[in-house]
PDB file of N, CA and C in Angstrom:
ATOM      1  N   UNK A   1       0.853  -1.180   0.000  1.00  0.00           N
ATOM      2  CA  UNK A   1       0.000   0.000   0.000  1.00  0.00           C
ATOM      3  C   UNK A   1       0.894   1.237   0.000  1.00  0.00           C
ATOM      4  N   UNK A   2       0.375   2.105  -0.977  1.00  0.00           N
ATOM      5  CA  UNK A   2       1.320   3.743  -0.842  1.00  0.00           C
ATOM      6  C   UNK A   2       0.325   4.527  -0.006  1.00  0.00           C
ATOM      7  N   UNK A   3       0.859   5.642   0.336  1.00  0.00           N
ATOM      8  CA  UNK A   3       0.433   6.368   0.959  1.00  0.00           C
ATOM      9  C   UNK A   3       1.085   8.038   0.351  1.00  0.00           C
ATOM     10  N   UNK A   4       0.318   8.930  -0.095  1.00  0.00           N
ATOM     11  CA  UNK A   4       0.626  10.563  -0.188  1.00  0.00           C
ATOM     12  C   UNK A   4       0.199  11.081   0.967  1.00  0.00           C
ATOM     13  N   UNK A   5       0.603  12.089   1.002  1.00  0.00           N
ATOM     14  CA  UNK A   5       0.186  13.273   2.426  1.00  0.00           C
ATOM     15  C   UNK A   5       0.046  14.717   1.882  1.00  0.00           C
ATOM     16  N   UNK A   6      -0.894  15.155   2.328  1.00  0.00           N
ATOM     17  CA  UNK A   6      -1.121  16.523   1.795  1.00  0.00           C
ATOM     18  C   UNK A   6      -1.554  17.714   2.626  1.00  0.00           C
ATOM     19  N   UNK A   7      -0.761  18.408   3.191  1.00  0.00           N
ATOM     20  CA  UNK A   7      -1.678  19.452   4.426  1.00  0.00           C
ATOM     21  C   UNK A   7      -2.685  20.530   3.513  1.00  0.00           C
ATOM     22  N   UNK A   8      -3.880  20.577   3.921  1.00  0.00           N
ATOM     23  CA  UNK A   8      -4.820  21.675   3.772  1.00  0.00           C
ATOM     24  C   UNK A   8      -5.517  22.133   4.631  1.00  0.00           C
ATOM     25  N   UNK A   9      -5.896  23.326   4.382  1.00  0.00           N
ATOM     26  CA  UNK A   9      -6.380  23.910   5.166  1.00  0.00           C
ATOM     27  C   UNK A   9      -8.177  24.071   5.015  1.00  0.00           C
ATOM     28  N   UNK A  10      -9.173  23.642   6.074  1.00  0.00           N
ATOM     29  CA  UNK A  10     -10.156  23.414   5.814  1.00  0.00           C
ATOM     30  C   UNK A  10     -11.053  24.884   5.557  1.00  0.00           C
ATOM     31  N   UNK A  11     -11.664  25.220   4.278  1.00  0.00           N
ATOM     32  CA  UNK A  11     -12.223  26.780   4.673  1.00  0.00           C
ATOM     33  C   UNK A  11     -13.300  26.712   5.951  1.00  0.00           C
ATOM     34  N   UNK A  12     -13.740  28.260   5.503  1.00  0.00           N
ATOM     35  CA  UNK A  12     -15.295  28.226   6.530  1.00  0.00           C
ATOM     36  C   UNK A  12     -16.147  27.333   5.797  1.00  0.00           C
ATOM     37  N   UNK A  13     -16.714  27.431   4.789  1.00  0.00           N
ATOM     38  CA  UNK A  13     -17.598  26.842   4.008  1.00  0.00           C
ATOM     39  C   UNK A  13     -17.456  24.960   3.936  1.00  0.00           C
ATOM     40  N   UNK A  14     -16.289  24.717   4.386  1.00  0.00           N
ATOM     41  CA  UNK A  14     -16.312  23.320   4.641  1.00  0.00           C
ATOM     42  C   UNK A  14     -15.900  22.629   3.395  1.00  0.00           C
ATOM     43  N   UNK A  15     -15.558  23.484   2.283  1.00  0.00           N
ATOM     44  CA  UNK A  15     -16.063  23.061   0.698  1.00  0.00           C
ATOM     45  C   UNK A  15     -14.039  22.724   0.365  1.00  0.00           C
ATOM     46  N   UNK A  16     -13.829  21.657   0.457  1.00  0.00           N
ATOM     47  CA  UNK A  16     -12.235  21.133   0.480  1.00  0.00           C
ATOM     48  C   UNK A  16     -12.383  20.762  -1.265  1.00  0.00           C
ATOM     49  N   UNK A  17     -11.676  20.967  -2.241  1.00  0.00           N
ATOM     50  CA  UNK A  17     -11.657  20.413  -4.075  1.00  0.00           C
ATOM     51  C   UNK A  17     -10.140  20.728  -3.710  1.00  0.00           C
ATOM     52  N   UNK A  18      -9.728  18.741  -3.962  1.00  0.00           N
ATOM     53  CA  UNK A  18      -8.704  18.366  -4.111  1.00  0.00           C
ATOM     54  C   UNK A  18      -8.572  18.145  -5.317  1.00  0.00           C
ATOM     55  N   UNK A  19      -7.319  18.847  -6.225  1.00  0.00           N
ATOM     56  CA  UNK A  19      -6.309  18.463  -7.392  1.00  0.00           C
ATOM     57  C   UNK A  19      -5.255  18.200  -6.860  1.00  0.00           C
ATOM     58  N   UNK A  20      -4.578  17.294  -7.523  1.00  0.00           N
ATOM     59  CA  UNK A  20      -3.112  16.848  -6.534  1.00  0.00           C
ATOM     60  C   UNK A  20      -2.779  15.888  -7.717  1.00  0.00           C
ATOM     61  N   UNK A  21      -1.523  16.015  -8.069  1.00  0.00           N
ATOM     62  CA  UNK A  21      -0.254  15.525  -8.902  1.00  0.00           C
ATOM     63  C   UNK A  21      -0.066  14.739  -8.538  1.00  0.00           C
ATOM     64  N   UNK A  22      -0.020  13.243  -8.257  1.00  0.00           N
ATOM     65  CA  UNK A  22       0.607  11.973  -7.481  1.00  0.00           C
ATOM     66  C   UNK A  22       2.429  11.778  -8.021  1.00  0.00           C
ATOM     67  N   UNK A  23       3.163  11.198  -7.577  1.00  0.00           N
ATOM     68  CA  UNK A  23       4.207  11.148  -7.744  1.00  0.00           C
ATOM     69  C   UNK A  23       3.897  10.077  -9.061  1.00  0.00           C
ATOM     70  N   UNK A  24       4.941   9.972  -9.964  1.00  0.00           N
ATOM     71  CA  UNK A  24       4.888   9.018 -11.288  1.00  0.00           C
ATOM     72  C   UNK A  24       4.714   7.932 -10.997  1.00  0.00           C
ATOM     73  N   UNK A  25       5.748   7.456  -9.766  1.00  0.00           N
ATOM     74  CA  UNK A  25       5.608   5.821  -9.556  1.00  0.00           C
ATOM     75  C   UNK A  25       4.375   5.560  -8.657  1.00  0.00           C
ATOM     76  N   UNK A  26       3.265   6.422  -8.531  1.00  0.00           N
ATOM     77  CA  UNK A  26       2.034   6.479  -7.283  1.00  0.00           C
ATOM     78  C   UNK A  26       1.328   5.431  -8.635  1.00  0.00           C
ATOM     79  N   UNK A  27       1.199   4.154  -8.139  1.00  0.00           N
ATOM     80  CA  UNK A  27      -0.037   3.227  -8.806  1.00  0.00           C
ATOM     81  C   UNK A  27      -1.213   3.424  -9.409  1.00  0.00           C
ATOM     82  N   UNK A  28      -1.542   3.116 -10.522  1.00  0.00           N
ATOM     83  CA  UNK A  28      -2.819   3.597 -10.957  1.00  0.00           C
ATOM     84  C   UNK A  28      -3.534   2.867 -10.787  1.00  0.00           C
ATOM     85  N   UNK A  29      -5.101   3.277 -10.212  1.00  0.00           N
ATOM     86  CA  UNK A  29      -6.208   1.913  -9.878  1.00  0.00           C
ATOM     87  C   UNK A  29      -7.433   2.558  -8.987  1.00  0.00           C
ATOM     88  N   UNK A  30      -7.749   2.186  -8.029  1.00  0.00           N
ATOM     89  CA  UNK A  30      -8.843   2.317  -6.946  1.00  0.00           C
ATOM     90  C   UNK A  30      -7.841   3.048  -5.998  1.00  0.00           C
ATOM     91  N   UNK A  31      -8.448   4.051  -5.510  1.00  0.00           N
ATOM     92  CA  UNK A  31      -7.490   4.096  -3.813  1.00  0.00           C
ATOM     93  C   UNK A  31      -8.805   4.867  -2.837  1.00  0.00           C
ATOM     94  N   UNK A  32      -8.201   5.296  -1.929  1.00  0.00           N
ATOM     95  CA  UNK A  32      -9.125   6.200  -1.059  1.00  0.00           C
ATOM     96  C   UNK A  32      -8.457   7.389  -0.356  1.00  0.00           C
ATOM     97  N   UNK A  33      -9.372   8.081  -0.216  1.00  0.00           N
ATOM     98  CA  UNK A  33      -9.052   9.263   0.452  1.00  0.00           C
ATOM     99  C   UNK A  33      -9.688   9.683   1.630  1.00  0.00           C
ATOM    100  N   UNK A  34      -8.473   9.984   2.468  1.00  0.00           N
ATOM    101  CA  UNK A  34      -8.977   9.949   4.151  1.00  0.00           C
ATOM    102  C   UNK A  34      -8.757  11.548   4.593  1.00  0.00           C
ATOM    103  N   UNK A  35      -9.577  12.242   5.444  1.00  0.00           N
ATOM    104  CA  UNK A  35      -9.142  13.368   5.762  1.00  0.00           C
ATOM    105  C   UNK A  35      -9.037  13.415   6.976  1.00  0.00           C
ATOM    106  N   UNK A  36      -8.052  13.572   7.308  1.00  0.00           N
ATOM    107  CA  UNK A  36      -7.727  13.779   9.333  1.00  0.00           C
ATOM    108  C   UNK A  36      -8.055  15.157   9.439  1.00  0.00           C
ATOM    109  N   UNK A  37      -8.761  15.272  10.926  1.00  0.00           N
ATOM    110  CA  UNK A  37      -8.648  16.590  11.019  1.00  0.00           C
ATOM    111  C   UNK A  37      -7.531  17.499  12.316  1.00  0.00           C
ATOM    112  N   UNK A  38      -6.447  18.479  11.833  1.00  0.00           N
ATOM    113  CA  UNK A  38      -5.852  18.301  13.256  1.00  0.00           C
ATOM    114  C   UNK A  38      -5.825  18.281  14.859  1.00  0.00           C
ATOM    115  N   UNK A  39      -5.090  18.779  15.887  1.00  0.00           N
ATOM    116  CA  UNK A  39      -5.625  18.659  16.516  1.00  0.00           C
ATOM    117  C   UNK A  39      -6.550  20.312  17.581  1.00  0.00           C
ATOM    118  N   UNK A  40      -6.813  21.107  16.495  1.00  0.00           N
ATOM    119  CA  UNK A  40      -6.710  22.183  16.603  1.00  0.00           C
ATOM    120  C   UNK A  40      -6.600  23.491  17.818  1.00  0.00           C
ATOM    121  N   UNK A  41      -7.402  24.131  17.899  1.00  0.00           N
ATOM    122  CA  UNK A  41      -6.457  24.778  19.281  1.00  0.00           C
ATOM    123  C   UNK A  41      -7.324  25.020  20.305  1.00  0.00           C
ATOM    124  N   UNK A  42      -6.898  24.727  21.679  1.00  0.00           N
ATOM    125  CA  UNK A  42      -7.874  24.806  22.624  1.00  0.00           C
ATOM    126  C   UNK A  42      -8.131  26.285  23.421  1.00  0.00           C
ATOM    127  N   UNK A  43      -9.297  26.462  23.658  1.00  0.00           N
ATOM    128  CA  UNK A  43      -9.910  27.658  24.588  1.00  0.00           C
ATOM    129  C   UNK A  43      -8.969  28.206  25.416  1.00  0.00           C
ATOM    130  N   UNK A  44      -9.150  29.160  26.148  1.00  0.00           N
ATOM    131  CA  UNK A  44      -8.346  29.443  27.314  1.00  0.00           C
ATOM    132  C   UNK A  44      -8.996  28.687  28.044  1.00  0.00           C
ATOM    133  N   UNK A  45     -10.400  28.649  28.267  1.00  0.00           N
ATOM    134  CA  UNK A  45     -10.371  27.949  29.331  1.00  0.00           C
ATOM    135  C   UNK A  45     -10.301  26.242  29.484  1.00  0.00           C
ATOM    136  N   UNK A  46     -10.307  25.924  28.163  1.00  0.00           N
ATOM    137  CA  UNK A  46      -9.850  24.314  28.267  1.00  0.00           C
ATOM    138  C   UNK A  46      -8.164  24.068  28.082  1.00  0.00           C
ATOM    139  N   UNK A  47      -7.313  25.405  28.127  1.00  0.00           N
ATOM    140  CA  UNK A  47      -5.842  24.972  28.406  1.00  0.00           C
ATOM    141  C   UNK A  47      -5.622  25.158  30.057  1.00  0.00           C
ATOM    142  N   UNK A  48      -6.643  26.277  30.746  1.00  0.00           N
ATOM    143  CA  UNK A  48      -6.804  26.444  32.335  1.00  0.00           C
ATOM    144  C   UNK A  48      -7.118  25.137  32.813  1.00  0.00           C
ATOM    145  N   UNK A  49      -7.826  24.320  32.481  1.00  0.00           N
ATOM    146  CA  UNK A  49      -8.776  23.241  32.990  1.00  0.00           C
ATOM    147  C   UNK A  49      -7.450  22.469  32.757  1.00  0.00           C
ATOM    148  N   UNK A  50      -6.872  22.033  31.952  1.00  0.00           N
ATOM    149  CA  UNK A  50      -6.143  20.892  31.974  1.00  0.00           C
ATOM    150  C   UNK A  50      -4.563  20.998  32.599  1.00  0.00           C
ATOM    151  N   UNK A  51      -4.578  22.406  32.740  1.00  0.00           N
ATOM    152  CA  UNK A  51      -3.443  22.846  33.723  1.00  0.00           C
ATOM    153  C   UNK A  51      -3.978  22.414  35.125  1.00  0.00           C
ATOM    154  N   UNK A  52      -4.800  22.639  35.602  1.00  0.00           N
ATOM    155  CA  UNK A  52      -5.504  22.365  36.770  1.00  0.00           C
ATOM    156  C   UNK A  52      -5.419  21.205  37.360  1.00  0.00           C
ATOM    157  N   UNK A  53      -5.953  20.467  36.147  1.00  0.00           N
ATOM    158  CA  UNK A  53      -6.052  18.721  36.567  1.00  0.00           C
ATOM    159  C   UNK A  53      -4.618  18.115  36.619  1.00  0.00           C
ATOM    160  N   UNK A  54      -3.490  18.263  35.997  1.00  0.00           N
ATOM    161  CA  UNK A  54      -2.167  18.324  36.292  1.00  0.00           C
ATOM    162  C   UNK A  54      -1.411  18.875  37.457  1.00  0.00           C
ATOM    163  N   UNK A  55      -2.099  20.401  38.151  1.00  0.00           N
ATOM    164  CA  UNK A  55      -2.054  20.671  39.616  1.00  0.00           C
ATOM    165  C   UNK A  55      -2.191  19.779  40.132  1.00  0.00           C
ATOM    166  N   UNK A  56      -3.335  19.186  40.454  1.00  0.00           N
ATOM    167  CA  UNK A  56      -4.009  18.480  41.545  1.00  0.00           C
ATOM    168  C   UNK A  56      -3.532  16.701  40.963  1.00  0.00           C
ATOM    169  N   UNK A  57      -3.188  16.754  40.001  1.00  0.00           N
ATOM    170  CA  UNK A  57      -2.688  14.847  40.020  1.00  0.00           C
ATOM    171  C   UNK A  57      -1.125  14.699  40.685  1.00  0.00           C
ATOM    172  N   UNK A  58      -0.407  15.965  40.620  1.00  0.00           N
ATOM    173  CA  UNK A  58       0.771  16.040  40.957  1.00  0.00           C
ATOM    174  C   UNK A  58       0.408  16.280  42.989  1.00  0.00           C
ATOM    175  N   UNK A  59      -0.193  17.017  43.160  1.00  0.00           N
ATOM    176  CA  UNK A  59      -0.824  17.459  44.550  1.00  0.00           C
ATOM    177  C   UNK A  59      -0.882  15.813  45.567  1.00  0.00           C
ATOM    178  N   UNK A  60      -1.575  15.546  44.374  1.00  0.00           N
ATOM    179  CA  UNK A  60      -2.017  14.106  45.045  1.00  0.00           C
ATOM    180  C   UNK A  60      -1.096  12.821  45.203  1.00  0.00           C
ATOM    181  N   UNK A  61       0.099  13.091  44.638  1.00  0.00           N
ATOM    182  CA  UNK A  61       1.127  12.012  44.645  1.00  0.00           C
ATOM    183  C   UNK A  61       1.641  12.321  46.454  1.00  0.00           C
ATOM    184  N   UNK A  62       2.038  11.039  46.641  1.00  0.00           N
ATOM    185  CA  UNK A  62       2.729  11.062  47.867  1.00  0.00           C
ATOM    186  C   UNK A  62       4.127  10.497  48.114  1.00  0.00           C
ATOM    187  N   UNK A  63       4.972  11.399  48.242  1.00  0.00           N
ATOM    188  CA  UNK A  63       6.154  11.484  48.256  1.00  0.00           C
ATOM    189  C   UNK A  63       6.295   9.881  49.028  1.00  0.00           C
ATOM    190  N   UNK A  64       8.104   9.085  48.795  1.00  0.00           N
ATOM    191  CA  UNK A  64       8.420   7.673  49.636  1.00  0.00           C
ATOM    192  C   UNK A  64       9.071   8.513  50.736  1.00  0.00           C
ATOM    193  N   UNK A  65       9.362   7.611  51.534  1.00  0.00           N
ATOM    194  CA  UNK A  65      10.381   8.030  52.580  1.00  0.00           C
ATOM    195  C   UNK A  65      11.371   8.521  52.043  1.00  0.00           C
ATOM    196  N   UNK A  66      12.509   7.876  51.042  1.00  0.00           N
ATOM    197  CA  UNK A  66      13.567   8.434  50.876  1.00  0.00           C
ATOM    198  C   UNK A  66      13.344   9.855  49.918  1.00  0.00           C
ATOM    199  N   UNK A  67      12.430  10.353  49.378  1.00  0.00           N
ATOM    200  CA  UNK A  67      12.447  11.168  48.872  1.00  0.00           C
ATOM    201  C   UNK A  67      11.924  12.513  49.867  1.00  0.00           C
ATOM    202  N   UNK A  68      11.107  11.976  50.905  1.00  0.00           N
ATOM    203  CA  UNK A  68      10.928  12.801  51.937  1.00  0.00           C
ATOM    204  C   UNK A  68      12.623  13.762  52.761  1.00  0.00           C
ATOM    205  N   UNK A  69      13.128  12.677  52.512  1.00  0.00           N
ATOM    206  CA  UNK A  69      14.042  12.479  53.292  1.00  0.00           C
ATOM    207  C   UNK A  69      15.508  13.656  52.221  1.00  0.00           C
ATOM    208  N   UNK A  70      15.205  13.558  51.254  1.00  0.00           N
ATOM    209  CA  UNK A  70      16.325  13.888  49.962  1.00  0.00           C
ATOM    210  C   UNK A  70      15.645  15.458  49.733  1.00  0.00           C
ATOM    211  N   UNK A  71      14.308  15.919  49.744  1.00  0.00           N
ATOM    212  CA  UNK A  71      13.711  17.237  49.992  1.00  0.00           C
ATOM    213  C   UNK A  71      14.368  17.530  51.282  1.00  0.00           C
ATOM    214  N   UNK A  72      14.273  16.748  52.730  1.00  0.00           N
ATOM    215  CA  UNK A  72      14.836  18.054  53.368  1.00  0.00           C
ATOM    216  C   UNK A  72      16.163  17.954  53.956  1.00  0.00           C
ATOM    217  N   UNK A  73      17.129  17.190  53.594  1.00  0.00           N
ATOM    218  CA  UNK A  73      18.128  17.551  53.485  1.00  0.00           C
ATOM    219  C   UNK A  73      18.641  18.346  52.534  1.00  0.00           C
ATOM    220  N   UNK A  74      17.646  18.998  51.277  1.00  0.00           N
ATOM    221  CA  UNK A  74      18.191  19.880  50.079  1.00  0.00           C
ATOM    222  C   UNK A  74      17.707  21.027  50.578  1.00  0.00           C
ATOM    223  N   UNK A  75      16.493  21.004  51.531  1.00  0.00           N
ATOM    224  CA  UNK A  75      16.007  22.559  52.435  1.00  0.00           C
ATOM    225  C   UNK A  75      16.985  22.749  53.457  1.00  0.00           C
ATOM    226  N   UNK A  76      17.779  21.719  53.848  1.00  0.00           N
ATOM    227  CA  UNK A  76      18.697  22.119  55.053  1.00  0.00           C
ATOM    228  C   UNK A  76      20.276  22.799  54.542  1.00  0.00           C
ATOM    229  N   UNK A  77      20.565  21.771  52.768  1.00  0.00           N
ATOM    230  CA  UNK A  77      21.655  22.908  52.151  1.00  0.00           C
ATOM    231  C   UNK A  77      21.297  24.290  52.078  1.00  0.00           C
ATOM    232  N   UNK A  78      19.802  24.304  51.472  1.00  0.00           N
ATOM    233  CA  UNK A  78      19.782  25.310  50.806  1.00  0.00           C
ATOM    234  C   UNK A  78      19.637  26.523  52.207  1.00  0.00           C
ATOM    235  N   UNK A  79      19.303  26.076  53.035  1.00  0.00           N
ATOM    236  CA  UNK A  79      19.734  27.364  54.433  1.00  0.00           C
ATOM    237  C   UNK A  79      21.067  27.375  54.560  1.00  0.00           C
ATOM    238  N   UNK A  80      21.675  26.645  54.554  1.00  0.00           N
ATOM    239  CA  UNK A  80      23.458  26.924  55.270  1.00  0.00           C
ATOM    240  C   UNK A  80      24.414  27.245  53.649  1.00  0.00           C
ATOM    241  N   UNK A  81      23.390  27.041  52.291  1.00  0.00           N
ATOM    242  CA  UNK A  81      23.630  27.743  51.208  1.00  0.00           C
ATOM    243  C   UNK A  81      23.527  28.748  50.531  1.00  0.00           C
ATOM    244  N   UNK A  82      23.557  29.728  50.913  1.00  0.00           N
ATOM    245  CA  UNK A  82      22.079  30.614  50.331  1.00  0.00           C
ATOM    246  C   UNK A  82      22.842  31.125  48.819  1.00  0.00           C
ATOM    247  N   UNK A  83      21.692  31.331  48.069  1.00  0.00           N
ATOM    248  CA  UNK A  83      22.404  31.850  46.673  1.00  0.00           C
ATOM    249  C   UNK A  83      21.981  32.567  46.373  1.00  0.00           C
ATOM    250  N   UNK A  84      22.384  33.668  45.776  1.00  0.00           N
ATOM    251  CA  UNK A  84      22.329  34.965  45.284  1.00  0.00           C
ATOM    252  C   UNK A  84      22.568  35.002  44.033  1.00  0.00           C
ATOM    253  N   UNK A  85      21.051  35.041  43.421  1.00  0.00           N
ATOM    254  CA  UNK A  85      20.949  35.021  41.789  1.00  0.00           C
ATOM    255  C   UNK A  85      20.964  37.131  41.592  1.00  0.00           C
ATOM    256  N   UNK A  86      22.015  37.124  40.761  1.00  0.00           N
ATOM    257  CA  UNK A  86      22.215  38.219  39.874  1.00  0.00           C
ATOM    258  C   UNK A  86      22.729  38.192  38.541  1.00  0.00           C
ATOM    259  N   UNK A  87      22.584  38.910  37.636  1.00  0.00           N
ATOM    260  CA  UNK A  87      22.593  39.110  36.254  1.00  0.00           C
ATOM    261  C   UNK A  87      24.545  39.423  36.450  1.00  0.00           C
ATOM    262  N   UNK A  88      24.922  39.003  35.423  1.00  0.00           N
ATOM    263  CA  UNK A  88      26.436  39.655  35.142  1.00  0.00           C
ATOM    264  C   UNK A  88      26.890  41.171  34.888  1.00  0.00           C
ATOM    265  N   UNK A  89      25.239  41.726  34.757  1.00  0.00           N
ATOM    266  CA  UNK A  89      25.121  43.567  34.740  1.00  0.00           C
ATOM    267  C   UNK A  89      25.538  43.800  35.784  1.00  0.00           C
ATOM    268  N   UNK A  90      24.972  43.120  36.478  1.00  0.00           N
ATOM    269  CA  UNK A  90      25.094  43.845  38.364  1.00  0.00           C
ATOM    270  C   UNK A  90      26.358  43.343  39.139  1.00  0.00           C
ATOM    271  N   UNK A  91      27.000  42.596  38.182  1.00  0.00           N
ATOM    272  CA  UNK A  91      28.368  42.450  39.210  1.00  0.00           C
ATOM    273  C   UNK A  91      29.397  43.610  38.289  1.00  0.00           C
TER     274      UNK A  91
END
């Protein structure tokens, strides 16, 4: 089986008239034509919503012991570390 690929763009009117050149060695005979549609672009509020649900699945994980354990010994560097983020302007 061959396969071509063709990106278009769907109008308002819905009204898609495909002409298309097949490559020479593309088989001559029966074939079909499939139209995917992509995956196009989401709302603000359905990119809010799925930020959200990623909040709260991460919220809901529960840390093991040793990782309990590897957080606060990195809160106990980071007090007897302290770092001082500045730009190379300011030095």
């Amino acid at each position: 089986m061959r396969a071509h690929k063709l990106k278009v763009t769907i109008p308002q009117d819905h009204q898609l008239e495909i002409a298309v050149r097949l490559p020479e060695d593309f088989p001559p005979g029966p074939a079909e034509v499939i139209v995917l549609a992509g995956p196009g672009e989401k709302s603000r509020e359905e990119v809010k919503r799925d930020a959200l649900a990623v909040v709260e699945e991460i919220r809901s994980l529960r840390l093991t012991e040793e990782e309990e354990k590897i957080l606060g010994d990195f809160e106990e560097f980071r007090k007897s570390h302290p770092v001082r983020l500045v730009s190379l302007d300011d030095e």
